[in-house]
C-alpha atoms as a PDB file:
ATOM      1  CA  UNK A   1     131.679 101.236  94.344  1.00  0.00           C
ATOM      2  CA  UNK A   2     128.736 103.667  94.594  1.00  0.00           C
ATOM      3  CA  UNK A   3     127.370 103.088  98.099  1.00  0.00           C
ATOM      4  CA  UNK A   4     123.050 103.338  98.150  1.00  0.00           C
ATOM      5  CA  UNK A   5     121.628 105.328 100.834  1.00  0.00           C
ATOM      6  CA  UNK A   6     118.564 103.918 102.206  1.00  0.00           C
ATOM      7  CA  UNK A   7     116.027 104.441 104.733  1.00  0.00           C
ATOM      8  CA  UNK A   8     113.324 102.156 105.916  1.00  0.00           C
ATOM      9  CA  UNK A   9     109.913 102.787 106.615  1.00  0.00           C
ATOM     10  CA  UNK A  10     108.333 100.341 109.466  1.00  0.00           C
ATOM     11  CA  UNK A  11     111.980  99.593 110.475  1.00  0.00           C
ATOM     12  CA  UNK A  12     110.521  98.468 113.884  1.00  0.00           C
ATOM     13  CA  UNK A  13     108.004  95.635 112.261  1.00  0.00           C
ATOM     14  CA  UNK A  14     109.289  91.975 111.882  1.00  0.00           C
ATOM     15  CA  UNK A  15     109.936  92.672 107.961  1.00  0.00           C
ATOM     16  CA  UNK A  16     111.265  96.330 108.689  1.00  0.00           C
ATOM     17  CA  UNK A  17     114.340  94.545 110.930  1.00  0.00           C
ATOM     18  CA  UNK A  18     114.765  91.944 108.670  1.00  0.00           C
ATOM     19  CA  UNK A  19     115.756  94.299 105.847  1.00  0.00           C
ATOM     20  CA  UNK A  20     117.250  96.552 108.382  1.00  0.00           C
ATOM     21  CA  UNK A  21     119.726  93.827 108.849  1.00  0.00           C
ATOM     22  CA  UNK A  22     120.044  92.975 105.174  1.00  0.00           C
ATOM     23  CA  UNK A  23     120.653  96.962 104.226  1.00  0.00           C
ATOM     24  CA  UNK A  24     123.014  96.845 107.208  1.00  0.00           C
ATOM     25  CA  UNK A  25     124.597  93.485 105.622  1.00  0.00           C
ATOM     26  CA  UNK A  26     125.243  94.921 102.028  1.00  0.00           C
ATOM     27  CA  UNK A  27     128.354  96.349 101.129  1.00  0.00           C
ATOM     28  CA  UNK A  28     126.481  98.173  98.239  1.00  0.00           C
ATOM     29  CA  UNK A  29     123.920  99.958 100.807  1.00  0.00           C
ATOM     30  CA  UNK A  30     123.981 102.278 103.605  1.00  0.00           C
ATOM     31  CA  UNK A  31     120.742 102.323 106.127  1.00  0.00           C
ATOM     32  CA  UNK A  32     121.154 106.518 107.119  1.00  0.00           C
ATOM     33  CA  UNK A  33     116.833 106.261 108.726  1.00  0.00           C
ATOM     34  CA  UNK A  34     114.647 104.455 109.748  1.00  0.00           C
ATOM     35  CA  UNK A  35     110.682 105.223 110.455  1.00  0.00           C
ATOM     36  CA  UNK A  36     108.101 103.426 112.347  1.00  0.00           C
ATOM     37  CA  UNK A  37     105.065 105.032 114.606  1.00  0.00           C
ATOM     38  CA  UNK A  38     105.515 101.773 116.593  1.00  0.00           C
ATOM     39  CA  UNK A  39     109.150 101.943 119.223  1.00  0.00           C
ATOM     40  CA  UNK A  40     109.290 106.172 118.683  1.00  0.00           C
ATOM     41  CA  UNK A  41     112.199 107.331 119.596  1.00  0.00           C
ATOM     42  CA  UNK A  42     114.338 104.309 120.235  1.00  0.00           C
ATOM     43  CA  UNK A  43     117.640 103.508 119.137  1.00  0.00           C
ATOM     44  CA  UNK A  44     117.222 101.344 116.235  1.00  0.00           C
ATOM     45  CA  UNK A  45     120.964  99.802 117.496  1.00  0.00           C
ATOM     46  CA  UNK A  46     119.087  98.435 120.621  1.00  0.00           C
ATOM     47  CA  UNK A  47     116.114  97.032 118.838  1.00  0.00           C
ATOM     48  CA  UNK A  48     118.502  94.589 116.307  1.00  0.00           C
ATOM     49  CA  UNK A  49     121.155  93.566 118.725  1.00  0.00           C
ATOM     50  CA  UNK A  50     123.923  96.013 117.371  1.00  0.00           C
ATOM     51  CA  UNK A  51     125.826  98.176 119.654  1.00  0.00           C
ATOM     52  CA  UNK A  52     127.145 101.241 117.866  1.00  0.00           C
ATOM     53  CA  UNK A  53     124.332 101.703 115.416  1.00  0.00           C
ATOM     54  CA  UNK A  54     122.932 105.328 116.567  1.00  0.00           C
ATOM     55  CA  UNK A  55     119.916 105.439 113.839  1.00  0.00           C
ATOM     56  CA  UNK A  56     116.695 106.816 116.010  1.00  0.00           C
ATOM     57  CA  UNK A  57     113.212 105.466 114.904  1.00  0.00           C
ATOM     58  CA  UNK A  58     111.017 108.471 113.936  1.00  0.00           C
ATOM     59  CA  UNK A  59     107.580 109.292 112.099  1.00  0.00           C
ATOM     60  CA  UNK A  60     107.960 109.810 108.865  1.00  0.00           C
ATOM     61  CA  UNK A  61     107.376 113.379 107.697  1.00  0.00           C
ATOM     62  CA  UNK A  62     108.567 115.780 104.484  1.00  0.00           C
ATOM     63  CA  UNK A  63     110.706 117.520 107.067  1.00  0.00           C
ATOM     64  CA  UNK A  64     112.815 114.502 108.639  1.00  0.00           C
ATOM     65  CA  UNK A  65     112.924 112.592 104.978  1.00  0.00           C
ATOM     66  CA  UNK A  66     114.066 115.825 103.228  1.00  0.00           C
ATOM     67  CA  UNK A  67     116.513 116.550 105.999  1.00  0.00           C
ATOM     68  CA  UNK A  68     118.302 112.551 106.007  1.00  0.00           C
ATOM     69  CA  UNK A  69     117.424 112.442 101.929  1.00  0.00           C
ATOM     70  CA  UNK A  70     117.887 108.725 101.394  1.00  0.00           C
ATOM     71  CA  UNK A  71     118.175 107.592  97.852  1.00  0.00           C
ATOM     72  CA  UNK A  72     115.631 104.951  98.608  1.00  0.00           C
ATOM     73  CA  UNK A  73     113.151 104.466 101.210  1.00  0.00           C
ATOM     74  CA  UNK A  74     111.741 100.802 101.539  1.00  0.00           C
ATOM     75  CA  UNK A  75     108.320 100.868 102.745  1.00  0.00           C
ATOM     76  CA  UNK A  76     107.182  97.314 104.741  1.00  0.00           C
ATOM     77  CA  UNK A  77     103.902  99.178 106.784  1.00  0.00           C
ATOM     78  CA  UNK A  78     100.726  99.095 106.038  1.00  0.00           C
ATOM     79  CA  UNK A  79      97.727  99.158 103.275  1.00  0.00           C
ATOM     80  CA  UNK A  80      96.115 102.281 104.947  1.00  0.00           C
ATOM     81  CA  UNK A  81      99.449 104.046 105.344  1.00  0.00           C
ATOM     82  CA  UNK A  82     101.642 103.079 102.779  1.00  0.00           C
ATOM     83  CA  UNK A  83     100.285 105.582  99.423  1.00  0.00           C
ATOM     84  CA  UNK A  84     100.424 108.733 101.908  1.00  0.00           C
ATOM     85  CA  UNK A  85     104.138 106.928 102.238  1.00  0.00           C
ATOM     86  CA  UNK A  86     104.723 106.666  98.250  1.00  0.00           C
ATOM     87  CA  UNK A  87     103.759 110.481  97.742  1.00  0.00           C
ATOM     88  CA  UNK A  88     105.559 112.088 100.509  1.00  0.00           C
ATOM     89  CA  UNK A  89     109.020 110.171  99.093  1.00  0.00           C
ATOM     90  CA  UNK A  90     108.427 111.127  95.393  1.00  0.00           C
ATOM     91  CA  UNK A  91     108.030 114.847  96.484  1.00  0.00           C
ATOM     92  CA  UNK A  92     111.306 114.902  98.872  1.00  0.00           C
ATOM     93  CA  UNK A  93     112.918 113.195  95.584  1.00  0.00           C
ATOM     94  CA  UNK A  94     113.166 109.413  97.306  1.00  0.00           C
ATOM     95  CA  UNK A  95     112.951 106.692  95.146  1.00  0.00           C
ATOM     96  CA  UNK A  96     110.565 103.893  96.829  1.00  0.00           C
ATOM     97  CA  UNK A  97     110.762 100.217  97.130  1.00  0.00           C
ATOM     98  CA  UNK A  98     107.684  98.776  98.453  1.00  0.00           C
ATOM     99  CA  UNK A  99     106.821  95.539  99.913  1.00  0.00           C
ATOM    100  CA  UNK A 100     103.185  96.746 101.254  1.00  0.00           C
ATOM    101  CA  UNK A 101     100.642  94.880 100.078  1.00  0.00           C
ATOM    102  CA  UNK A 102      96.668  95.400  99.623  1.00  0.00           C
ATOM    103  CA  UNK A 103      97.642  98.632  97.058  1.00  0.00           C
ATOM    104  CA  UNK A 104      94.695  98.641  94.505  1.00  0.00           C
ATOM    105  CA  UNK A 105      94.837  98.931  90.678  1.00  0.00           C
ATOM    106  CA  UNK A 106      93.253 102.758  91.201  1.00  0.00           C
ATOM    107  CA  UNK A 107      96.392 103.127  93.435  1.00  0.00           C
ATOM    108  CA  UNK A 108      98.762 102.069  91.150  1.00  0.00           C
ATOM    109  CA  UNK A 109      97.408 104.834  88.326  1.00  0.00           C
ATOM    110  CA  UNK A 110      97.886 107.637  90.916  1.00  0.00           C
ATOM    111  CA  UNK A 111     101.176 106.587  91.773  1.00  0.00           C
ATOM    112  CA  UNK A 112     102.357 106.220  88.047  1.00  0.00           C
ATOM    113  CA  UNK A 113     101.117 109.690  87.396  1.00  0.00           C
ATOM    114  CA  UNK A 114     103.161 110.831  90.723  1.00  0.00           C
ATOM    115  CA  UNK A 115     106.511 108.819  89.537  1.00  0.00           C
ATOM    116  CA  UNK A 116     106.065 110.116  86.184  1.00  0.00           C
ATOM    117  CA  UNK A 117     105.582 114.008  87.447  1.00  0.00           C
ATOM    118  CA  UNK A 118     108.330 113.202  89.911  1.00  0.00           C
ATOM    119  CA  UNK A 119     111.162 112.252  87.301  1.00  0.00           C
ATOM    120  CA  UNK A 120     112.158 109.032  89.451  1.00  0.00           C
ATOM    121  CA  UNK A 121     111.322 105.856  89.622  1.00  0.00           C
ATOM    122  CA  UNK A 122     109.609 103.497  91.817  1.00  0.00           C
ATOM    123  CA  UNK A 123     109.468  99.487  92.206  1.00  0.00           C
ATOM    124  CA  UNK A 124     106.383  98.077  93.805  1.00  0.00           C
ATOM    125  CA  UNK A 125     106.438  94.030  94.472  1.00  0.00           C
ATOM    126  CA  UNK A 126     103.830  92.252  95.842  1.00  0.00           C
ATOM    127  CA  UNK A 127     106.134  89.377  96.775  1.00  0.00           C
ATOM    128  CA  UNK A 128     110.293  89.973  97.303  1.00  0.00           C
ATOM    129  CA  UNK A 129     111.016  86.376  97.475  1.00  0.00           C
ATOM    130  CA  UNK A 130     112.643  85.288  94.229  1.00  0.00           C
ATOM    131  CA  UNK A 131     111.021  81.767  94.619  1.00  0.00           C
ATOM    132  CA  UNK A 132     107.424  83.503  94.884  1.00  0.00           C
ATOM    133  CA  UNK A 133     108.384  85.284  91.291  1.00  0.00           C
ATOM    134  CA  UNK A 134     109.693  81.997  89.643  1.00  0.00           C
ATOM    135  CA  UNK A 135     106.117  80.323  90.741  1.00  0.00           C
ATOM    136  CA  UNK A 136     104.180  83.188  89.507  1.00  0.00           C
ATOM    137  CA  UNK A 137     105.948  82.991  86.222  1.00  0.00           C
ATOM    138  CA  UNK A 138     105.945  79.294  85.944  1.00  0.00           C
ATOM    139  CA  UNK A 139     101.892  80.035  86.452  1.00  0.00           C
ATOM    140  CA  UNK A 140     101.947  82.126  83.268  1.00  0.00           C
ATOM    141  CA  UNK A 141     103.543  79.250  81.404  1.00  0.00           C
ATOM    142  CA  UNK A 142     101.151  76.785  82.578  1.00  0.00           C
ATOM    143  CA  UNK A 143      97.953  78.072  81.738  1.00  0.00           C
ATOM    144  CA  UNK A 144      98.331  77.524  78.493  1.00  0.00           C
ATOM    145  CA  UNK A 145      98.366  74.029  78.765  1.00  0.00           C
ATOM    146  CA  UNK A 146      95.285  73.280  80.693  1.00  0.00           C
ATOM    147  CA  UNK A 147      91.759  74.683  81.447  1.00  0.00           C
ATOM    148  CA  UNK A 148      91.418  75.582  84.417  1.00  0.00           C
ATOM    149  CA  UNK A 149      92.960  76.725  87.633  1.00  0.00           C
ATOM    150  CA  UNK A 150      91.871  78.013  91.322  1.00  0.00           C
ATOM    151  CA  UNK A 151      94.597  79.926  93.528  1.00  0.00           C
ATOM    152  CA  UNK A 152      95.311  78.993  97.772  1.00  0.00           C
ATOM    153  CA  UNK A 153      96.911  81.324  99.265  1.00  0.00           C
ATOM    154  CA  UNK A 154      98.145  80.936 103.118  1.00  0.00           C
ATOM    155  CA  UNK A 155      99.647  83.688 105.898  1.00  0.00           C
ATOM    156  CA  UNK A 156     100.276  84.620 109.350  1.00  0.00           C
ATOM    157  CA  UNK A 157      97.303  86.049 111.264  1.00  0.00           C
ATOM    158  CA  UNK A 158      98.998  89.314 111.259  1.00  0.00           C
ATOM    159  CA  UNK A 159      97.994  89.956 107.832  1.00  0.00           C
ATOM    160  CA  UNK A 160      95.146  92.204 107.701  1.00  0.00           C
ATOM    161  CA  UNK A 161      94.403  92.240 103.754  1.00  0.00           C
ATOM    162  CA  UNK A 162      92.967  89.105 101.558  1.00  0.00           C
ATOM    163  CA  UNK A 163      93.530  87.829  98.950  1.00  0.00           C
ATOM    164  CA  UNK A 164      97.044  88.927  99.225  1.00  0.00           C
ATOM    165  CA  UNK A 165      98.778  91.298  96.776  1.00  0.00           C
ATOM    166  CA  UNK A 166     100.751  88.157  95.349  1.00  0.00           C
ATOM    167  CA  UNK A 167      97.837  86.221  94.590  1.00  0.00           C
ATOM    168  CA  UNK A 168      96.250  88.784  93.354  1.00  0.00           C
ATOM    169  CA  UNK A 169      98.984  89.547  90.861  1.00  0.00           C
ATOM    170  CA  UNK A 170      99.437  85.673  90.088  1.00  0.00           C
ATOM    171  CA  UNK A 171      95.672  85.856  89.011  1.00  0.00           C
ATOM    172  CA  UNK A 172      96.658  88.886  86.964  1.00  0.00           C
ATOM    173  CA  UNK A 173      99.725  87.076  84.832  1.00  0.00           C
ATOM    174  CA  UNK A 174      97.923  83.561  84.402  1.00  0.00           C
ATOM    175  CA  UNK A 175      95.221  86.306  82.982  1.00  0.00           C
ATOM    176  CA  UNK A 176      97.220  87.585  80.087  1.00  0.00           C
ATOM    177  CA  UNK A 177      98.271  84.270  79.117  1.00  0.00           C
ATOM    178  CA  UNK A 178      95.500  82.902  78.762  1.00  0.00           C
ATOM    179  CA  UNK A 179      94.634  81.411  75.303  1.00  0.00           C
ATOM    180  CA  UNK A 180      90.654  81.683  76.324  1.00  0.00           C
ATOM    181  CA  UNK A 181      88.168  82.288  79.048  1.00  0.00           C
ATOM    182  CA  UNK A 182      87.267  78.968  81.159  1.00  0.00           C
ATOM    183  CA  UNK A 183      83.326  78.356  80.762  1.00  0.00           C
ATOM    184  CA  UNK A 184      80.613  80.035  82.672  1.00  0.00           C
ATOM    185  CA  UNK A 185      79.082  77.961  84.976  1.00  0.00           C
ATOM    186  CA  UNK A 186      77.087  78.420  88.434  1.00  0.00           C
ATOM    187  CA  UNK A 187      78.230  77.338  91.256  1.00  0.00           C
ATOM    188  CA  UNK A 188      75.455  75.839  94.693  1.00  0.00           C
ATOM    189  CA  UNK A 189      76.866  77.736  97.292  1.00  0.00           C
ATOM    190  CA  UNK A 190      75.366  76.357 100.223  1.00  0.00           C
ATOM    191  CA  UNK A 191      77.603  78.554 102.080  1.00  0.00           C
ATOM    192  CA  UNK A 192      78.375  82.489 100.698  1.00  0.00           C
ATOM    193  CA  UNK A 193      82.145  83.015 100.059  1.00  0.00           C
ATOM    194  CA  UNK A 194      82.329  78.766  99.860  1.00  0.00           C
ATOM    195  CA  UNK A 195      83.845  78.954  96.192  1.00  0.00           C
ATOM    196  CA  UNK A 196      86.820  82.013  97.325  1.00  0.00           C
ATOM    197  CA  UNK A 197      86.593  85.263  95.716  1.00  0.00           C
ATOM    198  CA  UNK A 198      86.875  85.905  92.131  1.00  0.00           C
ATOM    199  CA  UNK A 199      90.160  88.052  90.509  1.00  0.00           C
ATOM    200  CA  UNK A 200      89.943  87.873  86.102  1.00  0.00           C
ATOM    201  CA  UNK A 201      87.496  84.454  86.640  1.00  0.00           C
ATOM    202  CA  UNK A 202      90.373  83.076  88.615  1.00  0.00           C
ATOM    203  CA  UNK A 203      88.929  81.604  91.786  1.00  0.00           C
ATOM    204  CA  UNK A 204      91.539  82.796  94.788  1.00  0.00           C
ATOM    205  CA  UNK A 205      91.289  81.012  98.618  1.00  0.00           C
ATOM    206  CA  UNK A 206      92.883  83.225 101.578  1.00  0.00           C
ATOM    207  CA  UNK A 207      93.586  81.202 104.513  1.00  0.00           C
ATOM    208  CA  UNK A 208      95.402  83.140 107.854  1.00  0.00           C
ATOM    209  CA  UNK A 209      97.391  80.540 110.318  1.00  0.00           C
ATOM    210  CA  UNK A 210      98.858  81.433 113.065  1.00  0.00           C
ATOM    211  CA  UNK A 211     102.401  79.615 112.287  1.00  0.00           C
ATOM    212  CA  UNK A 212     102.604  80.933 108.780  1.00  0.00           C
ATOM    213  CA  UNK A 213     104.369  82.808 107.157  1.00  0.00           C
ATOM    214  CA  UNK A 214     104.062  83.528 102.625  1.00  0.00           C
ATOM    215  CA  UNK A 215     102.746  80.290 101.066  1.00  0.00           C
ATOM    216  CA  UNK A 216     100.977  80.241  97.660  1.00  0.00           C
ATOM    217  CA  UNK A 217      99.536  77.098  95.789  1.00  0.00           C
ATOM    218  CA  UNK A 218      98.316  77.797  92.171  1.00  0.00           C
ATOM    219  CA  UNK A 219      96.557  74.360  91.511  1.00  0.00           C
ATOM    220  CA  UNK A 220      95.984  73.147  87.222  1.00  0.00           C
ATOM    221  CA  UNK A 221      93.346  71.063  86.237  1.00  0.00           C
ATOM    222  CA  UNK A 222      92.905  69.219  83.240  1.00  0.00           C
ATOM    223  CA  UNK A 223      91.661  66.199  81.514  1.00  0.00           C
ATOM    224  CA  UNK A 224      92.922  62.997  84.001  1.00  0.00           C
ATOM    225  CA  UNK A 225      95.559  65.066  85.640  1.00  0.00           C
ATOM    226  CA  UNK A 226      96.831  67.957  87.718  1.00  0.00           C
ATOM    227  CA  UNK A 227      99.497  70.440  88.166  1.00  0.00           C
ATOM    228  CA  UNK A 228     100.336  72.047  91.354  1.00  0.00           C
ATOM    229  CA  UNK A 229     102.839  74.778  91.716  1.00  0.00           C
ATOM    230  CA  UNK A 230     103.551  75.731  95.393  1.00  0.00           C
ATOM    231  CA  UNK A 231     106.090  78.293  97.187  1.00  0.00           C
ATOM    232  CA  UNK A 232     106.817  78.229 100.576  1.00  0.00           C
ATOM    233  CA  UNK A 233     108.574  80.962 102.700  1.00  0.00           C
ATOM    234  CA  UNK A 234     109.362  79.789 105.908  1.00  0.00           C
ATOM    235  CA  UNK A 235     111.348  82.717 107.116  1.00  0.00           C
ATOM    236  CA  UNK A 236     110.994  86.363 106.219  1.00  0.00           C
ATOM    237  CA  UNK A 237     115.060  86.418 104.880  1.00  0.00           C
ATOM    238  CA  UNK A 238     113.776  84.791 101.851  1.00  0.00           C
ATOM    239  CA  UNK A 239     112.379  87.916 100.752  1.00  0.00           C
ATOM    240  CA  UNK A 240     115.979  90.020 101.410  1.00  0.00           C
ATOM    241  CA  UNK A 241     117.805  89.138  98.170  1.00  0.00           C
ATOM    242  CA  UNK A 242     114.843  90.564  96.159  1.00  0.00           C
ATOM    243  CA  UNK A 243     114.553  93.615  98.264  1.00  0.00           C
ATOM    244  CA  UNK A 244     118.392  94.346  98.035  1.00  0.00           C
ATOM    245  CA  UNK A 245     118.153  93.481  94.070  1.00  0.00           C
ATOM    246  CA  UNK A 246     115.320  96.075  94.031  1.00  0.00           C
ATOM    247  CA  UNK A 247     116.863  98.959  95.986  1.00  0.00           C
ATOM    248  CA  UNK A 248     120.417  98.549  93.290  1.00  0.00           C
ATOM    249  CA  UNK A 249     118.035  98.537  90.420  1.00  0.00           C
ATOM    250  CA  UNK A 250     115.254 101.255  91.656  1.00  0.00           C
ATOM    251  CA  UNK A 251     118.069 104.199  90.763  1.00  0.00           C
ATOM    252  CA  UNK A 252     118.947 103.595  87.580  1.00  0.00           C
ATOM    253  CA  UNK A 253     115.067 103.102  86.354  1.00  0.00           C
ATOM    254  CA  UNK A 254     112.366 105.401  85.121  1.00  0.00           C
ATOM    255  CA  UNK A 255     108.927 104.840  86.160  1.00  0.00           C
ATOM    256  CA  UNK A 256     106.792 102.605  87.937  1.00  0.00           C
ATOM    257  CA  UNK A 257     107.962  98.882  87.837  1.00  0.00           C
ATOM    258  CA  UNK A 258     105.142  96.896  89.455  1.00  0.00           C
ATOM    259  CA  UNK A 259     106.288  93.464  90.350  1.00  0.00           C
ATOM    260  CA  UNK A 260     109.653  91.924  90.533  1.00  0.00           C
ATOM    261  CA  UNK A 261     109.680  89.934  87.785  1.00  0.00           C
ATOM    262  CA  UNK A 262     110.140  92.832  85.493  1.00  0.00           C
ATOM    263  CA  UNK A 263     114.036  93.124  87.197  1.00  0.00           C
ATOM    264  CA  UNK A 264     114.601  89.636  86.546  1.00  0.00           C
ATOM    265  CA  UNK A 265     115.880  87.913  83.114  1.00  0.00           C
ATOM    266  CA  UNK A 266     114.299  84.855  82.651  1.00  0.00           C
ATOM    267  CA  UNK A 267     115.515  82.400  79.880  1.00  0.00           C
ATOM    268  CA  UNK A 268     113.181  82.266  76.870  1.00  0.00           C
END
């Protein structure tokens, strides 16, 4: 069995130990670093609860990630750090797998041009839970079928960008699926903002709960009737079996793969 070595990037973040643990978990993978600007210098043993693990948390630089040279480096931090992040592991020859969200279409077009110059390959997912994919495709299906369609999405209060990268990327497939543009109409807003922002004429909501965690509703309307499709994730484990399915697929790819659904075979 060919064992994955993999570094994470925000290890000391509620998502960072999560996959720490699930890395740790795999028989497949091998966690050799881990990086965070938050608990410097700690043993990374200490913070999860496992004697014997002597991985310390460092800042992640082109001299410390060429030094460890991971196979993979799974990036959970940040929208303002996490494309400094993407471009320092495609020049030490790391393969990324990033969970980061608020990464904007111009974003996306630099860092295909730096996979593609690079050689490697990269998977970016705005949502790791496998449930979260399934609804997002299911969305796709839908549209089809009736008219129109709004988007509520719901998170923790930690979350500092809106909408989030999933909804954003829902509004994106139920896009190019669509048979034809809902009709122009305009909206009284007695208040500014009242109707949600707009993504491809896609109305999207953003609520942020303390209590939350990943929820999405994409709500169908159509003539008498509706059609609500709605993911929950409770706990942040449901997104491990998508980010372990991503770092075994991220080596043997070639380019950019932006959202998980393109690892996934779905029935016809």
């Amino acid at each position: 069995m060919e064992i994955i070595s993999v570094a994470v990037n925000g290890a000391y973040g509620r998502m960072g130990r999560e996959v720490c643990r699930a890395i740790l978990q795999e028989e497949s993978t091998e966690l050799v670093g881990a990086f965070d600007l938050h608990g410097l210098g700690q043993n990374l043993g200490d913070v999860l609860g496992k004697p014997g693990l002597e991985i310390t948390i460092k800042e992640l630089t082109r001299e410390v990630l060429e030094k460890i040279k991971p196979a993979v480096l799974v990036d959970f931090t940040t929208p303002m750090a996490v494309i400094q992040n993407i471009e320092i592991a495609l020049q030490c020859g790391v393969r990324p797998v990033v969970g980061t969200t608020g990464i904007t279409h111009i974003d996306l077009l630099n860092i295909t041009q730096w996979v593609e110059k690079s050689g490697l390959s990269a998977v970016i997912a705005p949502n790791f839970a496998l449930g979260a994919v399934l609804m997002m495709k299911f969305a796709s299906m839908a549209v089809r079928y009736f008219p129109q369609v709004e988007i509520i999405e719901l998170h923790h209060d930690k979350k500092i960008d809106a909408p989030s990268g999933t909804a954003l990327k829902t509004a994106e497939m139920i896009a190019s699926e669509r048979l034809k543009d809902p009709p122009e109409k305009d909206d009284l807003l007695k208040l500014p903002g009242a109707r949600g922002a707009l993504q491809d004429k896609i109305h999207i909501h953003s609520i942020r709960l303390n209590g939350l965690v990943a929820h999405q509703e994409v709500i169908f309307g159509g003539p008498g009737q509706t059609l609500t499709i709605r993911h929950d994730s409770f706990d942040r484990s449901s997104f491990m079996p998508g980010v372990i399915l991503a770092v075994k697929k991220v080596p043997k790819l070639k380019g950019l793969v932006y959202g998980l659904e393109n690892l996934i075979e779905f029935l016809a």
